[in-house]
PDB file of N, CA and C in Angstrom:
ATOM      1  N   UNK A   1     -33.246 -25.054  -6.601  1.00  0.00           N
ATOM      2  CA  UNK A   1     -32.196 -24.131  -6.957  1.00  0.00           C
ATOM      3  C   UNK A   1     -32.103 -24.072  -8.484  1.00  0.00           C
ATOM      4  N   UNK A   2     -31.861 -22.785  -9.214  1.00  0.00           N
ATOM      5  CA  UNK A   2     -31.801 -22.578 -10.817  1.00  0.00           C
ATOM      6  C   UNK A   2     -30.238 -22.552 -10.991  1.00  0.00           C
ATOM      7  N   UNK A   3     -30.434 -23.145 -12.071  1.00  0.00           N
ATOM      8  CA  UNK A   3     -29.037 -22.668 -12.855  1.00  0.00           C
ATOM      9  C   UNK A   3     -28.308 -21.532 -12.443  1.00  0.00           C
ATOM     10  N   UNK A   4     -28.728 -20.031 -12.401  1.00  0.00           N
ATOM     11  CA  UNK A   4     -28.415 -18.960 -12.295  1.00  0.00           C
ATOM     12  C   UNK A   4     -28.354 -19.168 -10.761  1.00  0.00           C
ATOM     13  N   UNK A   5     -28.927 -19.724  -9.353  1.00  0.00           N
ATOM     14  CA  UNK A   5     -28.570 -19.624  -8.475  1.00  0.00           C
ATOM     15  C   UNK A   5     -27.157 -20.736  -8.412  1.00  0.00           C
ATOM     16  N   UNK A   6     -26.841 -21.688  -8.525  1.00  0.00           N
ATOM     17  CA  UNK A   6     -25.674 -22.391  -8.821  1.00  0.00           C
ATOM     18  C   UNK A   6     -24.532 -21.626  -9.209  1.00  0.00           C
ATOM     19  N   UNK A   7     -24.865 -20.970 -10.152  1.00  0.00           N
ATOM     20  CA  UNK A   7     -23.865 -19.889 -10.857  1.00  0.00           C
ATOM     21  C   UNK A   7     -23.344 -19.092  -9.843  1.00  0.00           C
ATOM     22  N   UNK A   8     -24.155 -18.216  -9.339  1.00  0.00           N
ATOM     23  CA  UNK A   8     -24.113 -17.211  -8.211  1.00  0.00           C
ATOM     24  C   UNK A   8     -22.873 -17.950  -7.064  1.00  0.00           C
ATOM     25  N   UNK A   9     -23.530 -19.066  -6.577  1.00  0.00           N
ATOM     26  CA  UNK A   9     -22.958 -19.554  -5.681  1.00  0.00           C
ATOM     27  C   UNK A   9     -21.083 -19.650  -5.761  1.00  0.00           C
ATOM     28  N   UNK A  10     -21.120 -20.228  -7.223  1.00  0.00           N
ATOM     29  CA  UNK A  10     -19.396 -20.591  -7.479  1.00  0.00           C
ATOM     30  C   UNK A  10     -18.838 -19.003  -7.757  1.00  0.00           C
ATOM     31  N   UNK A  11     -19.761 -18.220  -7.745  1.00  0.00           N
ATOM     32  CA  UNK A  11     -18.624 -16.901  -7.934  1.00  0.00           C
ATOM     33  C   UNK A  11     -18.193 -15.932  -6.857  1.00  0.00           C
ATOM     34  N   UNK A  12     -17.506 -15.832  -6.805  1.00  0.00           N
ATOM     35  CA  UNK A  12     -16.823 -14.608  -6.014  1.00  0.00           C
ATOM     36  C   UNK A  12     -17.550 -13.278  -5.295  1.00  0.00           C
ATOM     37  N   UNK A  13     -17.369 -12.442  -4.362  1.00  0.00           N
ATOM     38  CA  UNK A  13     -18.105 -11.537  -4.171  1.00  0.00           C
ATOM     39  C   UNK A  13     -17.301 -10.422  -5.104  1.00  0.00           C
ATOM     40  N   UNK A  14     -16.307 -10.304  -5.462  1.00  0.00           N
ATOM     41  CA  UNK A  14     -15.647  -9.536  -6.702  1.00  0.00           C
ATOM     42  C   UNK A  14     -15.909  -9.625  -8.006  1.00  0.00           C
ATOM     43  N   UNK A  15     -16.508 -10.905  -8.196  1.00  0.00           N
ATOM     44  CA  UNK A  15     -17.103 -11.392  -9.617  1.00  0.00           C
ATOM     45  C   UNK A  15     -18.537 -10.919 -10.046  1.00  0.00           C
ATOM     46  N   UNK A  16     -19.416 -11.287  -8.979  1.00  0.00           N
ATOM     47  CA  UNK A  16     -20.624 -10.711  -9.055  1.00  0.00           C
ATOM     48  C   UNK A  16     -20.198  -9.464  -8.848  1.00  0.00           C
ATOM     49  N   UNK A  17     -19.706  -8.374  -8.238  1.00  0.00           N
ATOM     50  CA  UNK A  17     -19.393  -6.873  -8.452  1.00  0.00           C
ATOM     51  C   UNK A  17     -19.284  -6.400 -10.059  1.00  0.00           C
ATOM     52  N   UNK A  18     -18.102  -6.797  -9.895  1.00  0.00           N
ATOM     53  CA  UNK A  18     -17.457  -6.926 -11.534  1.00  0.00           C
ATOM     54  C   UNK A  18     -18.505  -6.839 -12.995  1.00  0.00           C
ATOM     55  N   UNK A  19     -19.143  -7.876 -13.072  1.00  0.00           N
ATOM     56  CA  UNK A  19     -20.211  -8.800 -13.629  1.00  0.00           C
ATOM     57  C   UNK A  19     -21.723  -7.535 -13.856  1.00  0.00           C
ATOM     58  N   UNK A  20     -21.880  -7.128 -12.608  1.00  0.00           N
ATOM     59  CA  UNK A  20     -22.569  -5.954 -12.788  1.00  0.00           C
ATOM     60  C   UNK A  20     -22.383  -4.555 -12.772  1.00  0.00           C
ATOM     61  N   UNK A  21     -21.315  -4.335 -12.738  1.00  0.00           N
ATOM     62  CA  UNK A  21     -20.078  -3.375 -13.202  1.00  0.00           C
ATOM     63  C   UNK A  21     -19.854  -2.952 -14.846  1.00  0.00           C
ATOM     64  N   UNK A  22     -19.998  -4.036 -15.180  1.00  0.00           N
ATOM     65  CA  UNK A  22     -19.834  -4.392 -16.873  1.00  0.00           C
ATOM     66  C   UNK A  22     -21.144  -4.229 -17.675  1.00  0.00           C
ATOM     67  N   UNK A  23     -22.358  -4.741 -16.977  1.00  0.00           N
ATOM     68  CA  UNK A  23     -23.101  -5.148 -17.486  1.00  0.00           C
ATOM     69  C   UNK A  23     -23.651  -3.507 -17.540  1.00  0.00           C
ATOM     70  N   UNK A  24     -23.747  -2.573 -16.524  1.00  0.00           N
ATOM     71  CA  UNK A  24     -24.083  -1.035 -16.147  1.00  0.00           C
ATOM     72  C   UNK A  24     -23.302  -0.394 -16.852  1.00  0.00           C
ATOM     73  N   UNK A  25     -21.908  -0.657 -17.217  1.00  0.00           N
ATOM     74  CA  UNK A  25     -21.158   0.155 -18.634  1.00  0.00           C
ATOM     75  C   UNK A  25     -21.573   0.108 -19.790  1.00  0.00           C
ATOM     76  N   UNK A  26     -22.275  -1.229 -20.115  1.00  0.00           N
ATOM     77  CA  UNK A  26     -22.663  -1.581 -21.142  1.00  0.00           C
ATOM     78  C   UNK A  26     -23.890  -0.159 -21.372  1.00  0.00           C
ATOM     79  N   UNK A  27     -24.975  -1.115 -20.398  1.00  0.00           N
ATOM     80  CA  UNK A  27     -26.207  -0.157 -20.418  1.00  0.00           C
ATOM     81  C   UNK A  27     -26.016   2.028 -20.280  1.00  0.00           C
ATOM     82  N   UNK A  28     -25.126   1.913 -19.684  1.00  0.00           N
ATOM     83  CA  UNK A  28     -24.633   3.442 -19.728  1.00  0.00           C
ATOM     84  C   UNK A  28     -24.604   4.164 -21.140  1.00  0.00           C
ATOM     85  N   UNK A  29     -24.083   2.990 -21.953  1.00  0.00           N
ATOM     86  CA  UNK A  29     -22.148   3.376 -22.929  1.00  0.00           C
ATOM     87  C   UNK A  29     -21.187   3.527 -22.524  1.00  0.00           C
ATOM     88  N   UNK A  30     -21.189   3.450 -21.558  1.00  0.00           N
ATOM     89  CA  UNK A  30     -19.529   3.388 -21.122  1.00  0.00           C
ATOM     90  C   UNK A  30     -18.689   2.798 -21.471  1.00  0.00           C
ATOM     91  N   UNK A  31     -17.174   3.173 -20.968  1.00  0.00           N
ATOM     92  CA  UNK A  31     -16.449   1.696 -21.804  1.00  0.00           C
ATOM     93  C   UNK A  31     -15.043   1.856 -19.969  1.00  0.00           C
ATOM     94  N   UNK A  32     -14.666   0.719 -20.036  1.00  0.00           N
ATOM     95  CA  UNK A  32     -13.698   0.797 -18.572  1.00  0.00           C
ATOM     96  C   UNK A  32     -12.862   1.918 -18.689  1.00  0.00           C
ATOM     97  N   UNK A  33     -12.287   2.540 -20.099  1.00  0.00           N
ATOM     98  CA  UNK A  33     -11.064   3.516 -20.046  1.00  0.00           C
ATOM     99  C   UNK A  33     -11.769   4.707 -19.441  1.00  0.00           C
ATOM    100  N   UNK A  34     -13.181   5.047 -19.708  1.00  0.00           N
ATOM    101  CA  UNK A  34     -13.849   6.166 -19.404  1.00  0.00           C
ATOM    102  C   UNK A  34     -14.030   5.848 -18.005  1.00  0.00           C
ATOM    103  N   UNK A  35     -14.311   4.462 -17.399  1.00  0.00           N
ATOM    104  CA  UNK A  35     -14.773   4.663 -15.589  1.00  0.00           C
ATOM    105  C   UNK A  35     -13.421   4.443 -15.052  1.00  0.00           C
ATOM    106  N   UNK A  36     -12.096   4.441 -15.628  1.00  0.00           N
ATOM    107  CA  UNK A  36     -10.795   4.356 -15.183  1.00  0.00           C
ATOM    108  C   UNK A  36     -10.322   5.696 -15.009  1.00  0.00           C
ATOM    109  N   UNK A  37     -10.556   6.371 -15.956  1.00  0.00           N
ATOM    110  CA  UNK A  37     -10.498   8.093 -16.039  1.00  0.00           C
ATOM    111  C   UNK A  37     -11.495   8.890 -15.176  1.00  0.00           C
ATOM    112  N   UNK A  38     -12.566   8.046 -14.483  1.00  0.00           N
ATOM    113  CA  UNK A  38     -12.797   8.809 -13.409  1.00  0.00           C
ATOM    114  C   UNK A  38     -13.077   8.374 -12.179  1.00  0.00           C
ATOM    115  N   UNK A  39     -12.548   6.865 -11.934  1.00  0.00           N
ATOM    116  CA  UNK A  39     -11.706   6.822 -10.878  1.00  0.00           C
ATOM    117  C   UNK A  39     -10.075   6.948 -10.562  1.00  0.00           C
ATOM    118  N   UNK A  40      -9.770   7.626 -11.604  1.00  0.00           N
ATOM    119  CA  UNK A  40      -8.466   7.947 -11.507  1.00  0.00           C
ATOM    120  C   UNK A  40      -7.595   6.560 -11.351  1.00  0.00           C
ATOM    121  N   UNK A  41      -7.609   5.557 -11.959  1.00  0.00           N
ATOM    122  CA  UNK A  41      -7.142   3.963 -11.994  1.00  0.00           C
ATOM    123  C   UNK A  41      -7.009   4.118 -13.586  1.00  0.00           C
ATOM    124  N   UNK A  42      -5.933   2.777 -13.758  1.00  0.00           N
ATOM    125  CA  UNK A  42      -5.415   2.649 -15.325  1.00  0.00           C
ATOM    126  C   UNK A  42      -6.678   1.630 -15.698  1.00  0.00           C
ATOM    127  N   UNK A  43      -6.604   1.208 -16.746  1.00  0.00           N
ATOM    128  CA  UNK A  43      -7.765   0.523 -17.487  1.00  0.00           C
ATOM    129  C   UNK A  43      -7.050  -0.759 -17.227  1.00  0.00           C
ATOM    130  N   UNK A  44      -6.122  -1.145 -17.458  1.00  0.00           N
ATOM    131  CA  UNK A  44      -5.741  -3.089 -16.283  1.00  0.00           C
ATOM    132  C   UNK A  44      -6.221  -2.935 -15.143  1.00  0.00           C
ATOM    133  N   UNK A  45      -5.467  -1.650 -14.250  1.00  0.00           N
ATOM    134  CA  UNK A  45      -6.967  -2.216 -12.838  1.00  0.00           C
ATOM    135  C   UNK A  45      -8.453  -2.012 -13.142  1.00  0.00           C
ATOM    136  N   UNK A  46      -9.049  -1.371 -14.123  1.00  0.00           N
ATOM    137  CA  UNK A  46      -9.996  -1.640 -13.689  1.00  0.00           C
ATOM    138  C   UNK A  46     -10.945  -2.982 -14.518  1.00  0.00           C
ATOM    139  N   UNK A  47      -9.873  -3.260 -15.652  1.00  0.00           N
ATOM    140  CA  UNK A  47     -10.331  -4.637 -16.076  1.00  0.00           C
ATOM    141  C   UNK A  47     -10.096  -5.809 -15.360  1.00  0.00           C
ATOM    142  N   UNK A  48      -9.367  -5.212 -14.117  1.00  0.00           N
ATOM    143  CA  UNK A  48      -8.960  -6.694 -13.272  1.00  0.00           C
ATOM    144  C   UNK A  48     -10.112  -6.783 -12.236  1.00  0.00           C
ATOM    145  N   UNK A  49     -10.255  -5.598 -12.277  1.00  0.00           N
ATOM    146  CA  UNK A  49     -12.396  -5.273 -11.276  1.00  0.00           C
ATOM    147  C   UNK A  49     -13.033  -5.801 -11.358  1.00  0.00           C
ATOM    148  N   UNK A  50     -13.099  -5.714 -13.039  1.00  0.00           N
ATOM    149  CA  UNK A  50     -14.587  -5.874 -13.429  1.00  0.00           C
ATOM    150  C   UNK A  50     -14.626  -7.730 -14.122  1.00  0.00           C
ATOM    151  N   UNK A  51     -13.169  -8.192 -13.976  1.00  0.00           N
ATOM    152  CA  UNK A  51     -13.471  -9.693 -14.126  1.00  0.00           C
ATOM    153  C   UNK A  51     -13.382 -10.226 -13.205  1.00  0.00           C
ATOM    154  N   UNK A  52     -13.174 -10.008 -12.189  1.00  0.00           N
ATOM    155  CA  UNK A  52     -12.745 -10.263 -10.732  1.00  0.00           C
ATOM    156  C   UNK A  52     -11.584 -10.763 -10.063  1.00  0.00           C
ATOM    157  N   UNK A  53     -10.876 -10.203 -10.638  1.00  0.00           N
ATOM    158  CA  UNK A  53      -9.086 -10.425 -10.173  1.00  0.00           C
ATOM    159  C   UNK A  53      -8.944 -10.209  -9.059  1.00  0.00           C
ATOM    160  N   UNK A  54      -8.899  -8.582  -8.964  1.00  0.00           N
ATOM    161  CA  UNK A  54      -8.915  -7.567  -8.439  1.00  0.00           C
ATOM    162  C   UNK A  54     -10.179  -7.331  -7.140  1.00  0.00           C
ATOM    163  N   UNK A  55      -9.883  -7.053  -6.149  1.00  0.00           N
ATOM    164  CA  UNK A  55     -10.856  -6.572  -4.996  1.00  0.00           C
ATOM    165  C   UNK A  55     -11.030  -5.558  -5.278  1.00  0.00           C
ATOM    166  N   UNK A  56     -12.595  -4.765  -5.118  1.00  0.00           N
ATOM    167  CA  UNK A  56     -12.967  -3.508  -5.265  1.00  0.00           C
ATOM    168  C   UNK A  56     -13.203  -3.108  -3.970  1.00  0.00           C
ATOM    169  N   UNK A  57     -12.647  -1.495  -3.617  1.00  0.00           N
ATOM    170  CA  UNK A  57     -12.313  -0.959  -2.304  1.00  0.00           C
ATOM    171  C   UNK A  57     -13.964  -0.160  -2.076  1.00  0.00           C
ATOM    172  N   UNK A  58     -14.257   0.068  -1.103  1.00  0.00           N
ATOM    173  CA  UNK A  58     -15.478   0.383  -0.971  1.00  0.00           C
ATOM    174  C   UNK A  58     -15.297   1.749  -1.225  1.00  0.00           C
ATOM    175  N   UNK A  59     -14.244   2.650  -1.198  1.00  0.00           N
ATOM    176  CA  UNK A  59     -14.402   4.109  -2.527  1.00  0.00           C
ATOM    177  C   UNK A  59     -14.643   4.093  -3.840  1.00  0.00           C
ATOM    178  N   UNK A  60     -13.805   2.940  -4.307  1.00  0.00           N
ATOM    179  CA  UNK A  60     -13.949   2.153  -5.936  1.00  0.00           C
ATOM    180  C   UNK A  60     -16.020   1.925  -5.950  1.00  0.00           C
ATOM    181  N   UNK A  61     -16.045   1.755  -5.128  1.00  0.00           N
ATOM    182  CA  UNK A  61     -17.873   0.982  -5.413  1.00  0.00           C
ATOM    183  C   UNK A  61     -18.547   2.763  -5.042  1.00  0.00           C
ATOM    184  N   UNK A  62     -17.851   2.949  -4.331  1.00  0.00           N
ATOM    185  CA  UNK A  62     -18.797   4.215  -4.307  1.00  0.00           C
ATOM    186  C   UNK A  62     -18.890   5.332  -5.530  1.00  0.00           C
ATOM    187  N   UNK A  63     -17.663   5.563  -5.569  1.00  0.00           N
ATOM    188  CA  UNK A  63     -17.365   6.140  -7.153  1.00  0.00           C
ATOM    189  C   UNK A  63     -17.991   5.680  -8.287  1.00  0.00           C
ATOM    190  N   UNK A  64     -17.519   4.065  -8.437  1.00  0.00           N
ATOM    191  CA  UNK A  64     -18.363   3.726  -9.519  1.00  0.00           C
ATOM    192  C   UNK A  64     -19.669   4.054  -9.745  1.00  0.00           C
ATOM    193  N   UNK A  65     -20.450   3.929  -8.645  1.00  0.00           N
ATOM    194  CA  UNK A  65     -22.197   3.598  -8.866  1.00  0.00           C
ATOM    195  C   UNK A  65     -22.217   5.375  -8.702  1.00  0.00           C
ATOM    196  N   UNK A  66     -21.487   6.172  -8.432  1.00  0.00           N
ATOM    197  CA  UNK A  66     -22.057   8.017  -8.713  1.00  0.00           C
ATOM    198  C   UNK A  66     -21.579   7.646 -10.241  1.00  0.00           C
ATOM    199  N   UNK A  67     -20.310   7.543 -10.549  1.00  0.00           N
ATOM    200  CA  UNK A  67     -20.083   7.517 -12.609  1.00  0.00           C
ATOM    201  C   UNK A  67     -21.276   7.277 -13.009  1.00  0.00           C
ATOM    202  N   UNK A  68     -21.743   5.823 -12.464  1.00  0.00           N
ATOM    203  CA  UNK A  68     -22.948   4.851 -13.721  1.00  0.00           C
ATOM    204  C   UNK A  68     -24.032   5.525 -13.069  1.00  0.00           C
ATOM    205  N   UNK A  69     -24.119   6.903 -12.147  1.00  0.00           N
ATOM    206  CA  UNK A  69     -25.932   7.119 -11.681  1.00  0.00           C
ATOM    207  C   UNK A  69     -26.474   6.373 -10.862  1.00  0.00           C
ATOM    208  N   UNK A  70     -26.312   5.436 -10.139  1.00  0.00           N
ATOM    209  CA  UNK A  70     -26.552   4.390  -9.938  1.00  0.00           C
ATOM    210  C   UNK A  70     -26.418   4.178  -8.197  1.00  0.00           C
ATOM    211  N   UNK A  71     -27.904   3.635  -7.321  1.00  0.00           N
ATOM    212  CA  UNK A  71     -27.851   3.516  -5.926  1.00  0.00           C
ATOM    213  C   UNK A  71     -26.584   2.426  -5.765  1.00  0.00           C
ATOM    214  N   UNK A  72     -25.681   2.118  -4.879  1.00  0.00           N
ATOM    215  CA  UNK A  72     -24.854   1.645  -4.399  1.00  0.00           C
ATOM    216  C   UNK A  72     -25.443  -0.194  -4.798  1.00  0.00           C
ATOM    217  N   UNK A  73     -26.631  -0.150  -4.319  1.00  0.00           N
ATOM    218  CA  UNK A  73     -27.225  -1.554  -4.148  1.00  0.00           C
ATOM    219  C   UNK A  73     -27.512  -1.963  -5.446  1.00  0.00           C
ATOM    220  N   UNK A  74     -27.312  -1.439  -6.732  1.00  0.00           N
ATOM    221  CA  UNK A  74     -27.399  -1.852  -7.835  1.00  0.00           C
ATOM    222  C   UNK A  74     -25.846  -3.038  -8.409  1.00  0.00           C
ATOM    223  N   UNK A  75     -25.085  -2.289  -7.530  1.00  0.00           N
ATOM    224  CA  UNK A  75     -24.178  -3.421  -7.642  1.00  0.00           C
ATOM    225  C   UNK A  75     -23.314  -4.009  -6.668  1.00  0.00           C
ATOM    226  N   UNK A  76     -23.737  -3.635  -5.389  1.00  0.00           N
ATOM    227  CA  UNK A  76     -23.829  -4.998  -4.045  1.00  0.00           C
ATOM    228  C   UNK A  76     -24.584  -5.490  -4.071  1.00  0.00           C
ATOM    229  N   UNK A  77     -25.860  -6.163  -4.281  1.00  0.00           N
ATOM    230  CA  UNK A  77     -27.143  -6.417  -4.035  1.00  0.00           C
ATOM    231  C   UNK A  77     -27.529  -7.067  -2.688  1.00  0.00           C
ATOM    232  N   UNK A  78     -28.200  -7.436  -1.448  1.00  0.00           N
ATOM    233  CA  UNK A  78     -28.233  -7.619  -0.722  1.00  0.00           C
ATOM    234  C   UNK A  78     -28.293  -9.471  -0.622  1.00  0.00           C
ATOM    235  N   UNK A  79     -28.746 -10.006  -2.198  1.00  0.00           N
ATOM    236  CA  UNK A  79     -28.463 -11.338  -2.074  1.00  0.00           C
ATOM    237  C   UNK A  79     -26.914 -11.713  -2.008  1.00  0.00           C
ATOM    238  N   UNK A  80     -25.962 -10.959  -2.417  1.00  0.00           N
ATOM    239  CA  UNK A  80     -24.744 -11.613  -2.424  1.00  0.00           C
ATOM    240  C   UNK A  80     -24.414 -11.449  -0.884  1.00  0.00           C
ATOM    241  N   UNK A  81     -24.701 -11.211   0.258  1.00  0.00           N
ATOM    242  CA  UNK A  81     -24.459 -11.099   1.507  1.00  0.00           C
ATOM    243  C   UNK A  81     -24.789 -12.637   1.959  1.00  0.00           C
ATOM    244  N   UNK A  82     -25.713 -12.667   1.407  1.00  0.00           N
ATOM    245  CA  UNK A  82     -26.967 -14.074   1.776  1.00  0.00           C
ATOM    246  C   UNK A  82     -25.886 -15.545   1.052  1.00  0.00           C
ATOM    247  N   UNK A  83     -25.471 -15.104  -0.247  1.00  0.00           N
ATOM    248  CA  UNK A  83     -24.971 -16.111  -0.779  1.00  0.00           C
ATOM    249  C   UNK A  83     -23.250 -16.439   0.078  1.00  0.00           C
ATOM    250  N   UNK A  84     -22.641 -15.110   0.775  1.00  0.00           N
ATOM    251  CA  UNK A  84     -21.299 -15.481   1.385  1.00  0.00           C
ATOM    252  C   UNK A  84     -21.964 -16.255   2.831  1.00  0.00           C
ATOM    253  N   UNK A  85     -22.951 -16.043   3.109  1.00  0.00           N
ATOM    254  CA  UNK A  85     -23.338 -17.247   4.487  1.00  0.00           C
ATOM    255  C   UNK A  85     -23.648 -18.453   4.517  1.00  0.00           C
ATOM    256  N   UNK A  86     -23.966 -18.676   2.920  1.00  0.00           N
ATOM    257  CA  UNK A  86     -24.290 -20.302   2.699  1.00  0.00           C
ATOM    258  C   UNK A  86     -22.479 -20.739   2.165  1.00  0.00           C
ATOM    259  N   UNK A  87     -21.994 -19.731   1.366  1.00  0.00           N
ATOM    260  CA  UNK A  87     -20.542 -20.897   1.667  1.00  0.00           C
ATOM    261  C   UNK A  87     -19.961 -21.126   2.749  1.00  0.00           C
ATOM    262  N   UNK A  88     -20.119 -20.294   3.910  1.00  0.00           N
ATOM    263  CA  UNK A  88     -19.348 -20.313   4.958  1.00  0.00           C
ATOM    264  C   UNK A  88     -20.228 -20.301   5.864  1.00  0.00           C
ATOM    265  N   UNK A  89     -20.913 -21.436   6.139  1.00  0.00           N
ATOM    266  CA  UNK A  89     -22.008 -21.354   7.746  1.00  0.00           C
ATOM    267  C   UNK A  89     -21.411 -21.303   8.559  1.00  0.00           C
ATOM    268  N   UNK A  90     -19.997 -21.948   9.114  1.00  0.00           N
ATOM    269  CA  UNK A  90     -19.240 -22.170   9.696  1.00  0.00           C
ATOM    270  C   UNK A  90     -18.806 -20.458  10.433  1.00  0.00           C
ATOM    271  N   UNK A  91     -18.906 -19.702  10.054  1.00  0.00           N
ATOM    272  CA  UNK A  91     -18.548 -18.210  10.014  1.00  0.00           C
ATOM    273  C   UNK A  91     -19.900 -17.834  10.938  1.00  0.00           C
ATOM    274  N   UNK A  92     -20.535 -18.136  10.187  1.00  0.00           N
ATOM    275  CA  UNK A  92     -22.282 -16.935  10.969  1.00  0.00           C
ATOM    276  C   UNK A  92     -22.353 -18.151  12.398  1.00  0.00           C
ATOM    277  N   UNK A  93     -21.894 -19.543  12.269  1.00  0.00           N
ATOM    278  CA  UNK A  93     -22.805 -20.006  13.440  1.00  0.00           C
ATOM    279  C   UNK A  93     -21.322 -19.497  14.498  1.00  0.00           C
ATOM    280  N   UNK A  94     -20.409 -19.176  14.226  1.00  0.00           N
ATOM    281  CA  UNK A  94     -19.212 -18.806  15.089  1.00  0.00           C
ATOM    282  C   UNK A  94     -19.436 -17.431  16.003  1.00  0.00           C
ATOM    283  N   UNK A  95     -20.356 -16.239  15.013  1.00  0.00           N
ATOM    284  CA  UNK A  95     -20.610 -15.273  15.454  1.00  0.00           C
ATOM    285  C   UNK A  95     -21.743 -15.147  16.288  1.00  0.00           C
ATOM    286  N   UNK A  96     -22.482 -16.073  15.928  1.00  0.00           N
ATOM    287  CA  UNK A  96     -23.881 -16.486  16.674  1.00  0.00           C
ATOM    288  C   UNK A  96     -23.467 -16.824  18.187  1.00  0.00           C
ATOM    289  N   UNK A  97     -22.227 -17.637  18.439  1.00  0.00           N
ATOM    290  CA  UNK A  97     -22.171 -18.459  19.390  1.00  0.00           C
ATOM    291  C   UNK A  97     -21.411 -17.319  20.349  1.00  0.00           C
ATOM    292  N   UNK A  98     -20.205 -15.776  19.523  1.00  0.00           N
ATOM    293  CA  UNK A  98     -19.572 -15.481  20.045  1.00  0.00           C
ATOM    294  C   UNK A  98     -20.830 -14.316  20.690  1.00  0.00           C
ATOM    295  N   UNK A  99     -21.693 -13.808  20.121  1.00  0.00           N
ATOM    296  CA  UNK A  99     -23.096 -12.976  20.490  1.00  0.00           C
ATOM    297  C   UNK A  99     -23.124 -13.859  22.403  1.00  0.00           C
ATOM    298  N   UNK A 100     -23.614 -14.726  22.056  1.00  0.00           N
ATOM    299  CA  UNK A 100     -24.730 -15.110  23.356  1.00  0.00           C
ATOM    300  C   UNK A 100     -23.390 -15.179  24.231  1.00  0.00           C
ATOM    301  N   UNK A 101     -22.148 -15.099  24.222  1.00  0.00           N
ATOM    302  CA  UNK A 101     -21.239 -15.184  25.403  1.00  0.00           C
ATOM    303  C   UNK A 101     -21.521 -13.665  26.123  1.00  0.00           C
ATOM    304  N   UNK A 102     -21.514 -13.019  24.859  1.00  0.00           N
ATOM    305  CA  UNK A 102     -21.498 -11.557  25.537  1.00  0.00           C
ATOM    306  C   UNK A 102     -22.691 -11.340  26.154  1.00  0.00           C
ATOM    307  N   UNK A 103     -23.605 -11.725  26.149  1.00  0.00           N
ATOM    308  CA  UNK A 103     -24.804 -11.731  26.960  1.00  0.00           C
ATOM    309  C   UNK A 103     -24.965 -12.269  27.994  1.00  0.00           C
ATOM    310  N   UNK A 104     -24.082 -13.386  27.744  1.00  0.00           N
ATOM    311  CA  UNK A 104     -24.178 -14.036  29.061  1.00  0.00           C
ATOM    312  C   UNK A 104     -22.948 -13.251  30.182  1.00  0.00           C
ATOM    313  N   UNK A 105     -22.185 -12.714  29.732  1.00  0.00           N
ATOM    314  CA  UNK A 105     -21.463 -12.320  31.057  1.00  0.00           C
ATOM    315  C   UNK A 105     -22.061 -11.318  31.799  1.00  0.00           C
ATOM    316  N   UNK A 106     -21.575 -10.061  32.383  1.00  0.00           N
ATOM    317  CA  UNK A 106     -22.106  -9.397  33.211  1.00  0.00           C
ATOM    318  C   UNK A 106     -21.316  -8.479  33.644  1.00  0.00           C
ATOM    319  N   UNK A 107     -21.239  -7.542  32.567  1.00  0.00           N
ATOM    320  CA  UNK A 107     -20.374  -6.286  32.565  1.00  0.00           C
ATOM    321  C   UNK A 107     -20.603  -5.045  33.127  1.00  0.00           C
ATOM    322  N   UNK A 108     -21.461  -5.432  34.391  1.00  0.00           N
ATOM    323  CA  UNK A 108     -21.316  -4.513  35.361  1.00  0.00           C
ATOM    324  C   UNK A 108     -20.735  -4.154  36.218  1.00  0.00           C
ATOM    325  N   UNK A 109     -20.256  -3.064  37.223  1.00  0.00           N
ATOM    326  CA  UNK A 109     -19.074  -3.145  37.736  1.00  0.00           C
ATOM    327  C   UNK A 109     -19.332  -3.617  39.202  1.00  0.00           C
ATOM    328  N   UNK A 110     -18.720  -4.045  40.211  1.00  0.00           N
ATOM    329  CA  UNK A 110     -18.696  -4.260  41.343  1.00  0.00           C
ATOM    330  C   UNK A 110     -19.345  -3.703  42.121  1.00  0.00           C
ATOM    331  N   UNK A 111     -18.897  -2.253  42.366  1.00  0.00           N
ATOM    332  CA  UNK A 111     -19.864  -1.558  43.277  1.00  0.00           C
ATOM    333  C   UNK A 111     -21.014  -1.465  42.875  1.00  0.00           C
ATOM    334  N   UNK A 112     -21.543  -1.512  41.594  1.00  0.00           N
ATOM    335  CA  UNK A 112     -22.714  -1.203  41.009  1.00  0.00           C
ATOM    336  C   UNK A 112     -23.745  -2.002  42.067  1.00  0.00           C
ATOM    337  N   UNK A 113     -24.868  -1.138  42.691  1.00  0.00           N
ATOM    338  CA  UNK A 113     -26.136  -1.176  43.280  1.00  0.00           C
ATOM    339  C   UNK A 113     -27.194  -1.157  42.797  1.00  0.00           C
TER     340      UNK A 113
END
């Protein structure tokens, strides 16, 4: 494991948003008052976004990444999915276990021939 994966791990799924939120304003020119003015949000929410105070609503992410040009997955990335299952195994092996019940029953109906 690297440094930068350690890092990853202790942060937030709002932080890593945020984090590359900032980093895509940067690279734009942008500045938050300009992506606040067109998500129609004051510049405290959206500095509370982009440090990760604040939860970003999945219109907020959609909006954002049309402002910055930008595919959606530039700032969800599909590793931060990966990184919320290693803090919480406890979660995926729960869903795992609640899967095979439903398989195992037999939701057909009575008369069914």
């Amino acid at each position: 494991m690297t440094i930068t994966d350690s890092f990853l791990r202790a942060m937030t799924v709002d932080e890593i948003i945020g984090e590359r939120v900032g980093l895509w304003l940067r690279r734009r020119g942008h500045t938050q008052v300009s992506l606040a003015g067109a998500l129609g949000l004051t510049k405290a929410s959206i500095s509370g976004k982009v440090t990760g105070r604040v939860s970003w609503s999945a219109t907020d992410l959609v909006k954002t990444a049309a402002f910055l040009d930008l595919p959606i997955e530039a700032l969800l990335p599909d590793e931060t999915v990966e990184l919320e299952k290693a803090k919480a195994p406890e979660l995926v092996a729960s869903r795992a276990s609640n899967e095979s019940h439903l398989w195992e029953s037999n939701p057909r109906p009575i008369h069914y021939e």
